[in-house]
Protein backbone atom coordinates (compact mmCIF):
# COMPACT_ATOMS: atom_id res chain seq x y z
CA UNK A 1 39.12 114.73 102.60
CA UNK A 2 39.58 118.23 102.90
CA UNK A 3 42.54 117.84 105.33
CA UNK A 4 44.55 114.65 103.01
CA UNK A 5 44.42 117.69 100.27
CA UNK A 6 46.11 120.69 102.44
CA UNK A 7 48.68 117.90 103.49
CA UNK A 8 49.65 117.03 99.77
CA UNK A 9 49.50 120.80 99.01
CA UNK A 10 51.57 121.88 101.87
CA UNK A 11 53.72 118.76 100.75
CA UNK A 12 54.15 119.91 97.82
CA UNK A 13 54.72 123.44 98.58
CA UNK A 14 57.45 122.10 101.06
CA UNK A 15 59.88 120.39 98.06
CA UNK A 16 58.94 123.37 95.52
CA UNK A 17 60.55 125.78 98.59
CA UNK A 18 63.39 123.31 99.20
CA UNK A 19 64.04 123.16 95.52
CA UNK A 20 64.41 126.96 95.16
CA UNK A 21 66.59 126.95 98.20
CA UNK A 22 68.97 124.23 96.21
CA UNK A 23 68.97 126.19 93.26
CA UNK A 24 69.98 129.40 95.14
CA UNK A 25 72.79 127.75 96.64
CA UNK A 26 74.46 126.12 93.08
CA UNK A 27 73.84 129.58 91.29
CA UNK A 28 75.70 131.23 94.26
CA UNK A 29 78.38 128.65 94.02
CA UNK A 30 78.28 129.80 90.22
CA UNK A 31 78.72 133.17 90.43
CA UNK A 32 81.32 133.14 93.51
CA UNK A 33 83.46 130.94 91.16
CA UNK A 34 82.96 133.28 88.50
CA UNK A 35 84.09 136.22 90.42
CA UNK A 36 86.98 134.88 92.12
CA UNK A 37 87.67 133.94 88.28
CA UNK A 38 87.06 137.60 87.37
CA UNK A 39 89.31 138.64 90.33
CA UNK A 40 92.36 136.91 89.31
CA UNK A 41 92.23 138.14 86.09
CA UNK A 42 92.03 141.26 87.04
CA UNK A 43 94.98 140.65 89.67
CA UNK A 44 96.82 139.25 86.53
CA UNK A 45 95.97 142.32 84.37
CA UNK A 46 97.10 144.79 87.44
CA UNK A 47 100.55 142.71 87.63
CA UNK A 48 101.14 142.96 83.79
CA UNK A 49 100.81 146.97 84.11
CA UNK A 50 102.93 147.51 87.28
CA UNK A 51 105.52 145.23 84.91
CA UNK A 52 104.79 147.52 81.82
CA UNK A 53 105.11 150.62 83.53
CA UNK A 54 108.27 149.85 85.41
CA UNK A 55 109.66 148.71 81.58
CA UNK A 56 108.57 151.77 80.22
CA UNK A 57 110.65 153.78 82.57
CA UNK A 58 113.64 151.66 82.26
CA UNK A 59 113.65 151.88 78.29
CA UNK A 60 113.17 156.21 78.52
CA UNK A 61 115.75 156.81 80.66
CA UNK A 62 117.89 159.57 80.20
CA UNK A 63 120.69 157.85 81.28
CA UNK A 64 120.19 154.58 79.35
CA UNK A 65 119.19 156.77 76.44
CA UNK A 66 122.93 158.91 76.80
CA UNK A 67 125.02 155.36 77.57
CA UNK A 68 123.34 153.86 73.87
CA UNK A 69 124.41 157.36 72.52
CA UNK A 70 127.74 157.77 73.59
CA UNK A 71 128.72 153.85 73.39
CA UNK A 72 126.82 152.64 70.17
CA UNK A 73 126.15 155.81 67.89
CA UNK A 74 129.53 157.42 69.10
CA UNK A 75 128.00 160.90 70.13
CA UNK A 76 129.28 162.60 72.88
CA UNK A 77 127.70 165.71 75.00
CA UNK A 78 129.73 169.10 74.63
CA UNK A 79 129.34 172.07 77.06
CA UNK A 80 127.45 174.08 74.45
CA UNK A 81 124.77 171.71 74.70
CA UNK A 82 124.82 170.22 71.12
CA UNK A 83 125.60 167.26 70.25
CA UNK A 84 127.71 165.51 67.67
CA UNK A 85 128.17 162.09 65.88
CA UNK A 86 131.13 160.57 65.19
CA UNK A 87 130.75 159.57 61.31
CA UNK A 88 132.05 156.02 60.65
């Protein structure tokens, strides 16, 4: 009698183990989907930056800034270092 109830307790202790074991592997599934998740966005994020930062620097340019100057507003740059607009 004594030995029928280790077997069913050992039984049962065996699917209680392989049931942990199952559950470890789905929530490690989980949270490896959620981190490669996590690391795209964060790839996405890093992209969007690089693009800002290069836009940034296009927009301040001196040179863009003194081509919009001279061509649209009509100033030009005199050797004195001051600068004039043409009044329209």
């Amino acid at each position: 009698m004594k030995l029928v109830a280790l077997v069913v307790i050992l039984i049962f202790l065996n699917v209680v183990t392989a049931l942990g074991v199952v559950h470890n592997q789905y929530q490690k599934r989980v949270i490896g989907i959620q981190m490669n998740q996590a690391e795209m966005l964060q790839d996405q994020a890093v992209d969007k930056w690089s693009q800002l930062l290069v836009e940034y620097a296009t927009w301040s340019a001196n040179t863009r800034i003194e081509k919009i100057a001279r061509e649209q507003l009509g100033m030009r740059y005199e050797f004195d270092s001051r600068l004039y607009m043409r009044l329209q």
